[in-house]
Protein backbone atom coordinates (compact mmCIF):
# COMPACT_ATOMS: atom_id res chain seq x y z
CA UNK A 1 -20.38 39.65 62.67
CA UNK A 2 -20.45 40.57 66.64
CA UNK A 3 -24.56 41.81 66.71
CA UNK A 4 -23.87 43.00 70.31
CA UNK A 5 -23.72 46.63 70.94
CA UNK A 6 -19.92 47.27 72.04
CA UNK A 7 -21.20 49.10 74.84
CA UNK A 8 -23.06 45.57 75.99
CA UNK A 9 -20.34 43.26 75.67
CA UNK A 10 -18.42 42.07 77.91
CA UNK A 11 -14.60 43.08 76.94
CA UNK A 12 -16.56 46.84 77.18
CA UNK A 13 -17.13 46.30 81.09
CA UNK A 14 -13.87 44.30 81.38
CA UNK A 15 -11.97 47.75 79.93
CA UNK A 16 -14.21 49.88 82.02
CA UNK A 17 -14.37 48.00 85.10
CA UNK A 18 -15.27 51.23 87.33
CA UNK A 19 -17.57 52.67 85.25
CA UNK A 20 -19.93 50.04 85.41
CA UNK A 21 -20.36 46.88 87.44
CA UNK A 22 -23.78 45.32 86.77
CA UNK A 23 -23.43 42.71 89.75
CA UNK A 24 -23.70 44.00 93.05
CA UNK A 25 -20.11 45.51 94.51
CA UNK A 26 -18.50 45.10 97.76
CA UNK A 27 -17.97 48.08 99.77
CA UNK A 28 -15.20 48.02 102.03
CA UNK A 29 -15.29 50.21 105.82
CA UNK A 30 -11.93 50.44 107.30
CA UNK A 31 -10.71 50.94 110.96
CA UNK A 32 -9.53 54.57 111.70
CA UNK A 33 -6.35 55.72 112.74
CA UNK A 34 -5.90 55.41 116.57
CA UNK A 35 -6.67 59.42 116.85
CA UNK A 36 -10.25 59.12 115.09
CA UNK A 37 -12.78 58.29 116.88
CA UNK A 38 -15.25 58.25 113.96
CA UNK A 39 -16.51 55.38 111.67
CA UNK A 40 -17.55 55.90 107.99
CA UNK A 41 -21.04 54.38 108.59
CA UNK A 42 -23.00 53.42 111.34
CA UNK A 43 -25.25 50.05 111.46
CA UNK A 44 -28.55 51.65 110.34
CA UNK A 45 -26.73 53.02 107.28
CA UNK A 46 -25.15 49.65 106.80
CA UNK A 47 -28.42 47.78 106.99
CA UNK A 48 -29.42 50.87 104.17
CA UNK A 49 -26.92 49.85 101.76
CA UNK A 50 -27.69 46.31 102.25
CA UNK A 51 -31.15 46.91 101.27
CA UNK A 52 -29.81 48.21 97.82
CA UNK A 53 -27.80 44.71 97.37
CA UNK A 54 -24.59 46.17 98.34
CA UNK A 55 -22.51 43.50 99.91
CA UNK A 56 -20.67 45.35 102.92
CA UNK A 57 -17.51 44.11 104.49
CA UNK A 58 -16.00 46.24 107.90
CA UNK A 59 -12.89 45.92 109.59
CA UNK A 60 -12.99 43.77 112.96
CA UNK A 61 -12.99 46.84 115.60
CA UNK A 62 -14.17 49.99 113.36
CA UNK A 63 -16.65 51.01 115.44
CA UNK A 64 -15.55 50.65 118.82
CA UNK A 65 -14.36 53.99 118.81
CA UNK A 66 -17.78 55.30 118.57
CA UNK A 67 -19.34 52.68 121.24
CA UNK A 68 -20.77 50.76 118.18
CA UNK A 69 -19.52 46.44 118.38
CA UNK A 70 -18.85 44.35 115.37
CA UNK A 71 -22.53 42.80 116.17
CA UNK A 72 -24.46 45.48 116.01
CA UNK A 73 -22.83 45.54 112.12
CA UNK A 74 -23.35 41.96 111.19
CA UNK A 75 -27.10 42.24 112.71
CA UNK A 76 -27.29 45.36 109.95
CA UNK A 77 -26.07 43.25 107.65
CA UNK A 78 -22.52 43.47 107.12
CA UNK A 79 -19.28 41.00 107.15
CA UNK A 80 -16.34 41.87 110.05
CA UNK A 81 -13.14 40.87 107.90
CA UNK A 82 -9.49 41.42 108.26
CA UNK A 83 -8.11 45.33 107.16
CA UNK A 84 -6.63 43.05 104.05
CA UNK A 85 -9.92 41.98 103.29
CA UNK A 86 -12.03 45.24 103.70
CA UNK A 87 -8.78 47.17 101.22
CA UNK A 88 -9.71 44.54 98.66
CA UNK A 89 -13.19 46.00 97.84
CA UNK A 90 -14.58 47.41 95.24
CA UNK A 91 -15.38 50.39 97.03
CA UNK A 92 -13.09 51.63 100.00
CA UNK A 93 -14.24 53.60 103.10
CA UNK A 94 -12.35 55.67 105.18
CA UNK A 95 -12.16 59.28 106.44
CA UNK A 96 -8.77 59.83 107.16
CA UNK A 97 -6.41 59.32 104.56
CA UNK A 98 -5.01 55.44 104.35
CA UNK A 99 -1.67 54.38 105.58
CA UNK A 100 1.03 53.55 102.48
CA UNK A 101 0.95 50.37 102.60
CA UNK A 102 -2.91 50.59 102.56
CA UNK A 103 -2.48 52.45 99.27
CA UNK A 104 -0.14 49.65 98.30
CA UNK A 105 -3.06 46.95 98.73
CA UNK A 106 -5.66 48.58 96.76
CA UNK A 107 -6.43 46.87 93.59
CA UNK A 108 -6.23 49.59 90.58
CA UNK A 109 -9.46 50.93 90.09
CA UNK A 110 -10.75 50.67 93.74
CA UNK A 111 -12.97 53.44 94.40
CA UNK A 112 -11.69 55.19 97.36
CA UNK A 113 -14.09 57.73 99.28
CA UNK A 114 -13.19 60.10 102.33
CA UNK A 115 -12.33 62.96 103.73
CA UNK A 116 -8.73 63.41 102.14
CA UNK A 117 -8.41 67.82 102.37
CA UNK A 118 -6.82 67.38 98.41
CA UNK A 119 -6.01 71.47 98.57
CA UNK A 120 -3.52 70.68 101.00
CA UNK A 121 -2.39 66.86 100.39
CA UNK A 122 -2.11 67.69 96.08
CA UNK A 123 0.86 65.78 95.75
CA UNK A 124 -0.27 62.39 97.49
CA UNK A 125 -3.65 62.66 95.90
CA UNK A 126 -1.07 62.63 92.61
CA UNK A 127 0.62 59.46 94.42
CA UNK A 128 -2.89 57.54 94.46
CA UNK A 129 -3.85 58.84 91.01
CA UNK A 130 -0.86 57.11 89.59
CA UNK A 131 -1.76 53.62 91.11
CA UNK A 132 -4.69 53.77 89.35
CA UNK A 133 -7.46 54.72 92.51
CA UNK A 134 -10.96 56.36 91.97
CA UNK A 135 -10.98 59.35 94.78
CA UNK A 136 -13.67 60.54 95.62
CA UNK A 137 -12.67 63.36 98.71
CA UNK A 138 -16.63 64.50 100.36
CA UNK A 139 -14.89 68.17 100.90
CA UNK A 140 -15.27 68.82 97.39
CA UNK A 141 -19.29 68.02 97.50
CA UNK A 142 -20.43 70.93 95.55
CA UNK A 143 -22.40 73.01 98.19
CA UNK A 144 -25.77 73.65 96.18
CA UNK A 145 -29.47 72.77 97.33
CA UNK A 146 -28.88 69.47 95.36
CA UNK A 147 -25.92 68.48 97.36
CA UNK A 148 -27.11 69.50 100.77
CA UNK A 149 -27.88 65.51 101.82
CA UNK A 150 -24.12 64.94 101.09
CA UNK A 151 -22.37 68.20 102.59
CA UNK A 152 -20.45 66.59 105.33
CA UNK A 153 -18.69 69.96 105.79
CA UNK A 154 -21.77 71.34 106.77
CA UNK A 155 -22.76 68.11 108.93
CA UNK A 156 -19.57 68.32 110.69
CA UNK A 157 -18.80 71.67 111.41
CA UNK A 158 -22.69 72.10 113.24
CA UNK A 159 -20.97 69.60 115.55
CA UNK A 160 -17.92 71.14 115.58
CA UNK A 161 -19.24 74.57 116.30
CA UNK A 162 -21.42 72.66 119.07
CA UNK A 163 -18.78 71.12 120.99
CA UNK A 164 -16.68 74.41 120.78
CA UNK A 165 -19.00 76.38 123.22
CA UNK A 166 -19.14 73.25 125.39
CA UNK A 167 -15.10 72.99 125.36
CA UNK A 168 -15.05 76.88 126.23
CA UNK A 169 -17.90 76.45 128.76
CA UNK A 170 -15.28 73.97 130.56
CA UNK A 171 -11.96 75.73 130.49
CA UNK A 172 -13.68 78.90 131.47
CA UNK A 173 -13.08 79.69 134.91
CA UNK A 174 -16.41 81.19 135.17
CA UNK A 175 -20.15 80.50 135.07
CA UNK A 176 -21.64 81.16 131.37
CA UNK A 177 -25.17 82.57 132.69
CA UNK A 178 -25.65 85.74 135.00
CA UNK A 179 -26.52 84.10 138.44
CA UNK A 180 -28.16 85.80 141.25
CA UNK A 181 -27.08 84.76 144.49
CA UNK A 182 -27.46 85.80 148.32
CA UNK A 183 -23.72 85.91 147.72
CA UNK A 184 -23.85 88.49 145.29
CA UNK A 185 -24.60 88.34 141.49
CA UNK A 186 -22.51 86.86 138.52
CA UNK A 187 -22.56 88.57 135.40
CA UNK A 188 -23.23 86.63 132.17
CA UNK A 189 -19.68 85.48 129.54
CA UNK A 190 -19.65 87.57 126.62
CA UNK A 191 -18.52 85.57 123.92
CA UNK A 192 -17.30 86.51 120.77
CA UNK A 193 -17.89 84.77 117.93
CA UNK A 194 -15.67 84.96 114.64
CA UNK A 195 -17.36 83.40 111.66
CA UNK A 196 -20.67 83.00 110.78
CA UNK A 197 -20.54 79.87 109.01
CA UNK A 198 -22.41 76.88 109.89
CA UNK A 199 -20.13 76.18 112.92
CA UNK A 200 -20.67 79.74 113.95
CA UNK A 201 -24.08 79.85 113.50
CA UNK A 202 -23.87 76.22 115.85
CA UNK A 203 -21.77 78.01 118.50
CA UNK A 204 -24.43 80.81 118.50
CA UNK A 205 -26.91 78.95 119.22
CA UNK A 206 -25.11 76.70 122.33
CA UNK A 207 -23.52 79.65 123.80
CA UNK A 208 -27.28 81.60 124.22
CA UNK A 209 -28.67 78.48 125.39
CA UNK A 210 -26.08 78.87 128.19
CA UNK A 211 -27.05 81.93 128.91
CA UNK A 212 -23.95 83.77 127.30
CA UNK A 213 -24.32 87.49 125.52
CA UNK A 214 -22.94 86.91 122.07
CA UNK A 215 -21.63 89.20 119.51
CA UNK A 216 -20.49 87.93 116.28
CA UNK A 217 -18.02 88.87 113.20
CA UNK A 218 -18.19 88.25 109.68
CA UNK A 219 -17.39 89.61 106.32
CA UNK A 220 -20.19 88.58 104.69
CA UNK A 221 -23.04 91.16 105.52
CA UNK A 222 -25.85 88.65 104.05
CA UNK A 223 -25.23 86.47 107.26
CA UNK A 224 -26.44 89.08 109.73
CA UNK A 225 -30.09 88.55 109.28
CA UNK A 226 -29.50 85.45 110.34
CA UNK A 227 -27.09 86.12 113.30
CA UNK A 228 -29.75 88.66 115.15
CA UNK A 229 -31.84 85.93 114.52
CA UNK A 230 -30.27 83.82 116.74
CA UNK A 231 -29.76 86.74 119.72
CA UNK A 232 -26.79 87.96 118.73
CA UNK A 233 -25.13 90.63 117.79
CA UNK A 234 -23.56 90.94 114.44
CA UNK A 235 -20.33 93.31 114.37
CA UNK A 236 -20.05 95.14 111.02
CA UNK A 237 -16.90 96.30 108.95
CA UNK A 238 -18.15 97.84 105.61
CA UNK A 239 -15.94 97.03 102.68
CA UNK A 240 -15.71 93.81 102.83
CA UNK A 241 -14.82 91.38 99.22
CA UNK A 242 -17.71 89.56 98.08
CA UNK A 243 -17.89 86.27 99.24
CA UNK A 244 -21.86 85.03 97.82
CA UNK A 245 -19.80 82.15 95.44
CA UNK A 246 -17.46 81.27 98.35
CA UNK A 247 -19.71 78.35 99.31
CA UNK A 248 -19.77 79.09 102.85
CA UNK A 249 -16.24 80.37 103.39
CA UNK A 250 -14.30 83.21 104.12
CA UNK A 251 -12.28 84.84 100.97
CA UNK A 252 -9.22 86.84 101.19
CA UNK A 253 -9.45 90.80 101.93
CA UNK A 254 -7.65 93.49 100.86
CA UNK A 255 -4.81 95.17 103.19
CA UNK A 256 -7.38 98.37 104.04
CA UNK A 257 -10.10 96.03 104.95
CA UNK A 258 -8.29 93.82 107.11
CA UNK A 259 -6.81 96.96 109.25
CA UNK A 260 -9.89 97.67 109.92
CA UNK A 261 -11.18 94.51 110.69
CA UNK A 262 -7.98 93.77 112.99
CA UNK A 263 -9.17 97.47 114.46
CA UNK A 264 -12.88 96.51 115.26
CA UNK A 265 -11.99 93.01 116.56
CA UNK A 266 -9.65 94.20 118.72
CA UNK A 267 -12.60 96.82 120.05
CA UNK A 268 -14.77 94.06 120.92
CA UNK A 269 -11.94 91.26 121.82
CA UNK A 270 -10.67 92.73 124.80
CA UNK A 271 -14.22 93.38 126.29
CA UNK A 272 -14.75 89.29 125.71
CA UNK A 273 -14.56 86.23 127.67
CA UNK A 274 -14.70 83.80 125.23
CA UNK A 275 -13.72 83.72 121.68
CA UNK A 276 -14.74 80.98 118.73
CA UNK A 277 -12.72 81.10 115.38
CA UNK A 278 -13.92 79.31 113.04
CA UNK A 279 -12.97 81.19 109.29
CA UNK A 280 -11.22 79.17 106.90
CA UNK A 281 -10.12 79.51 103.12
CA UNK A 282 -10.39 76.44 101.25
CA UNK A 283 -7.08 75.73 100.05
CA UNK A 284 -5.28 78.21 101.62
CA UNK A 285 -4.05 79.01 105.24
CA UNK A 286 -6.45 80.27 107.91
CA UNK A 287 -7.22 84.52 107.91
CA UNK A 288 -5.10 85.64 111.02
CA UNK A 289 -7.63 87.45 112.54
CA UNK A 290 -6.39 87.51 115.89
CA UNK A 291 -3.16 89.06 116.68
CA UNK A 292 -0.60 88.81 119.87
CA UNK A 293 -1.33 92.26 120.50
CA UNK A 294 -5.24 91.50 120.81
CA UNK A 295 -4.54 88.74 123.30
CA UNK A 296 -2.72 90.25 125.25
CA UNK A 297 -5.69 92.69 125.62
CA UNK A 298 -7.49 90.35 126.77
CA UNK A 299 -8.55 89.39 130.71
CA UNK A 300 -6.33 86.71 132.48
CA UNK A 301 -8.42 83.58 132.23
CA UNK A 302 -10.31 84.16 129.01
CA UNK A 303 -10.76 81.12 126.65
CA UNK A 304 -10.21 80.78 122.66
CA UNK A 305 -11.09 78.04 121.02
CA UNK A 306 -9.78 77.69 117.71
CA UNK A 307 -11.87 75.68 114.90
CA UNK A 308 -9.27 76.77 112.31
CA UNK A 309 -5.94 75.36 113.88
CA UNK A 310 -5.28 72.44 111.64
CA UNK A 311 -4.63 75.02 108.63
CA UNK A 312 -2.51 77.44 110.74
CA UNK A 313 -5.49 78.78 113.31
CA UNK A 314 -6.93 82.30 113.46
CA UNK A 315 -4.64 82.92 116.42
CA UNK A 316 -1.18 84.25 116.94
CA UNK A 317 -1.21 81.84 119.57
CA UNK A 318 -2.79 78.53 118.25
CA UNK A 319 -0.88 75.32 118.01
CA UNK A 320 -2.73 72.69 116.54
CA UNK A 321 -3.87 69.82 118.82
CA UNK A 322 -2.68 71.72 121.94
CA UNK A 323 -4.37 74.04 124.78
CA UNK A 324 -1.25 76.75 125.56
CA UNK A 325 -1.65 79.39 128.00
CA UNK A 326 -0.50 83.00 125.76
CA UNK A 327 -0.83 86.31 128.25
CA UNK A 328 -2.91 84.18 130.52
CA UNK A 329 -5.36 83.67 127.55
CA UNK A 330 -6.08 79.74 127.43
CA UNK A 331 -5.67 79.02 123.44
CA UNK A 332 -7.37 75.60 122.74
CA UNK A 333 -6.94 74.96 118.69
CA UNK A 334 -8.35 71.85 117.82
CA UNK A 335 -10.03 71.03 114.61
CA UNK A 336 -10.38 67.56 115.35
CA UNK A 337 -13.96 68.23 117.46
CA UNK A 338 -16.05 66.34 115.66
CA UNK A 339 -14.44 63.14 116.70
CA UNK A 340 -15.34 64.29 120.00
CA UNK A 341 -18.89 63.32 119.42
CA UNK A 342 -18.35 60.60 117.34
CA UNK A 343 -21.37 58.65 117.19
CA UNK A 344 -23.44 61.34 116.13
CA UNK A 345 -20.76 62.59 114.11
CA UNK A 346 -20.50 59.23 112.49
CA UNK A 347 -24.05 59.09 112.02
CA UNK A 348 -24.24 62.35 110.01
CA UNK A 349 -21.07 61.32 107.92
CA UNK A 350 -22.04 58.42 107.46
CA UNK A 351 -25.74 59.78 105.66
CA UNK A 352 -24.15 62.08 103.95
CA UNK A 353 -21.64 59.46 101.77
CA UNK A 354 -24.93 57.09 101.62
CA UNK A 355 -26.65 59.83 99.64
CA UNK A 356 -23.36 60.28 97.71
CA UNK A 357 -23.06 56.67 96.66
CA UNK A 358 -26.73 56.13 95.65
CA UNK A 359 -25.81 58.37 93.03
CA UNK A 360 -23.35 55.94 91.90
CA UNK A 361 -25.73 53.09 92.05
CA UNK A 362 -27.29 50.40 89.99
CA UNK A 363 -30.59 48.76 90.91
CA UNK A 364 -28.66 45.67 91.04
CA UNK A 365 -26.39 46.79 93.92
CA UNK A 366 -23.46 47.22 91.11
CA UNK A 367 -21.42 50.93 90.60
CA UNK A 368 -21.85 53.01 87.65
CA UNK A 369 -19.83 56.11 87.78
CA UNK A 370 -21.62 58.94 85.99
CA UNK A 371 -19.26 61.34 85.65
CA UNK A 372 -22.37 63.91 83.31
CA UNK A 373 -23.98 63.91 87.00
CA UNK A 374 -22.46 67.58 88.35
CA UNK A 375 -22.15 66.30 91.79
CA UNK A 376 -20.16 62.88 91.22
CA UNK A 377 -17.75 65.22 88.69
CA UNK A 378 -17.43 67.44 91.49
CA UNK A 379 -16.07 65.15 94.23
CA UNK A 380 -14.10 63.10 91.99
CA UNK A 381 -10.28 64.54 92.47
CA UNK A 382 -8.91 60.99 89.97
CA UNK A 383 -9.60 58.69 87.25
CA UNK A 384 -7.83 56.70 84.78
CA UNK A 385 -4.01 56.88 86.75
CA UNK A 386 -4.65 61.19 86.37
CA UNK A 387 -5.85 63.82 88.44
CA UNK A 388 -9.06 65.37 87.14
CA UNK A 389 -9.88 68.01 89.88
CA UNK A 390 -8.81 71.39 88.11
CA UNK A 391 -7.80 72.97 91.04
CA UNK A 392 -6.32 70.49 92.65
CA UNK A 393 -4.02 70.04 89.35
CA UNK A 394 -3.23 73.61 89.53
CA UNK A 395 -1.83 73.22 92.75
CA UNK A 396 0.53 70.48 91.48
CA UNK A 397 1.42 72.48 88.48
CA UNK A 398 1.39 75.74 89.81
CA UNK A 399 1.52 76.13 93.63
CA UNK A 400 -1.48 78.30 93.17
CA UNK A 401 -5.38 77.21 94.01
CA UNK A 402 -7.04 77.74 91.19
């Protein structure tokens, strides 16, 4: 008779061979597409990982893009490899989605984490389901207190919202603070901010401390408090669908509400200089809270930036990855603005997943996936060849986010 707890023997681990890997893993950081400037992880969160026995390989070139050299990694800790050699880890690394044929290399059961937008991309995550990956996508960390190391939404868009200002700051044709000149005197931008999220409440901030007069928008009424806070002033449309379990986000009004939303926007748009959308619905196309008629309101030479423009923009006039001029308004949608600060950007990301994966961790250095832990559940969108995300499987099924 076998005396060995099933659990303990080996043929257990060998049938399981996610779920628990007593020896320390490899984990695996691949090279970006050309158009992300971003890296997973930064050296100092390398060296981290190495300190739990983790055995961390990068692709030769990964962090160039964010002015970091292969030495700076292999002085952390870490191996430079061939892309062949990084994909045939235990544990895979990469924010943007993998090529194909990247897919194609993966041994079944590599654990894949990223940033891979699932709500929008159901039907590949079903692709890399069936080849038997682990996916773990970071926009699914559950946003509670718990989770708030590993929120790389959050991390991201506080860039995001950052950079915004400073890309409005340099397509505006004006100064940003009131000046007072022999010349004559220059009044201050008024910028208009839609969204009080935690790009919003970024953009806030960085358009005050360039001496801008800000108003802001937002259905949620619990985020004024902090709005005034900042020195601006919150614009208020009573009526508006609770959005306290949204996690952050916008949620979908009714028709009354949004006329008159549209209505008190366009009261406050046409007296603006600048304007910052950032709303978003997870799943679902962006609110269009900004209509043709609105910019055309608005003064030649004005500036939008548009946070929202990958999932369809906030603008009648956004096109993703492209500045247009629209009635002389200059429409800049890019959601892509974190990678225009990608060291820092890195270096948040790049905590955030460390925090993630220590969940996942053995004191050995090994991976044990613990799927009672709420937060590992959360972010995991497969397992076992089959989508276990709920919402991403109604999507599939459905067409509708659960």
């Amino acid at each position: 008779m076998n005396l060995i707890p099933r659990f303990a023997r080996k043929e257990y681990f060998d049938y399981f061979p996610c779920n628990l890997i007593r020896k320390p893993m490899q984990l695996g950081i691949l090279k970006e597409p050309a158009f992300e400037n971003r890296v997973s992880m930064l050296p100092e969160t390398v060296a981290a990982l190495t300190k739990q026995q983790v055995q961390v390989v990068i692709e030769q070139g990964a962090g160039l893009q964010a002015w970091v050299p292969d030495e700076a990694y292999q002085q952390a800790g870490a191996t430079v490899v061939s892309r062949e050699e990084a994909l045939a880890s235990q544990v895979v690394l990469s924010i943007q989605a993998p090529e194909p044929a990247d897919i194609a290399a993966m041994k079944p059961d590599t654990v894949l984490v990223g940033l891979f937008q699932p709500l929008f991309e159901p039907q590949l995550m079903q692709e890399w389901a069936l080849r038997g990956l682990v996916i773990f996508s970071m926009d699914f960390i559950p946003r509670t207190t718990r989770a708030q190391s590993m929120d790389v939404l959050s991390s991201q868009a506080n860039i995001a919202g950052y950079k915004a200002v400073l890309t409005a700051a340099n397509a505006y044709p004006h100064y940003f603070p009131m000046f007072m000149t022999a010349a004559g005197s220059i009044a201050p931008a008024k910028v208009l901010i839609l969204g009080a999220g935690v790009a919003g409440l970024q953009a806030i901030a960085t358009a005050k401390r360039l001496g801008a007069v800000v108003e802001v928008f937002d259905t949620r009424p619990a985020v004024k408090e902090e709005v005034m806070s900042l020195g601006a002033k919150f614009v208020e449309v009573e009526g508006a669908a609770d959005a306290s379990k949204a996690g952050g986000y916008a949620v979908e009004q009714n028709d009354d509400y949004q006329q008159r939303q549209q209505q008190k926007i366009k009261e406050h748009i046409i007296k603006s200089d600048v304007v910052i959308t950032t709303a978003q619905i997870p799943g679902k196309r962006a609110p269009l809270l900004v209509t043709d008629d609105m910019i055309a309101g608005m003064k030649p030479g004005s500036v939008i930036v548009d946070i929202a423009a990958a999932t369809g923009g906030n603008t009648a006039g956004t096109r993703n990855n492209e500045t247009v001029i629209h009635h002389g308004v200059i429409i800049i949608g890019n959601s892509a603005l974190p990678s225009a600060m990608p060291n820092d950007a890195s270096k948040l990301y790049g905590k955030n997943v460390f925090n993630f994966l220590k969940l996942m961790l053995t004191p050995e250095g090994g991976l044990s996936l613990n799927f009672e832990d709420d937060i590992v559940k959360g972010t995991c969108i497969a397992h076992q060849n089959q989508l276990v995300q709920e919402r991403v499987l109604a999507l599939l099924t459905t067409g509708v986010n659960a």
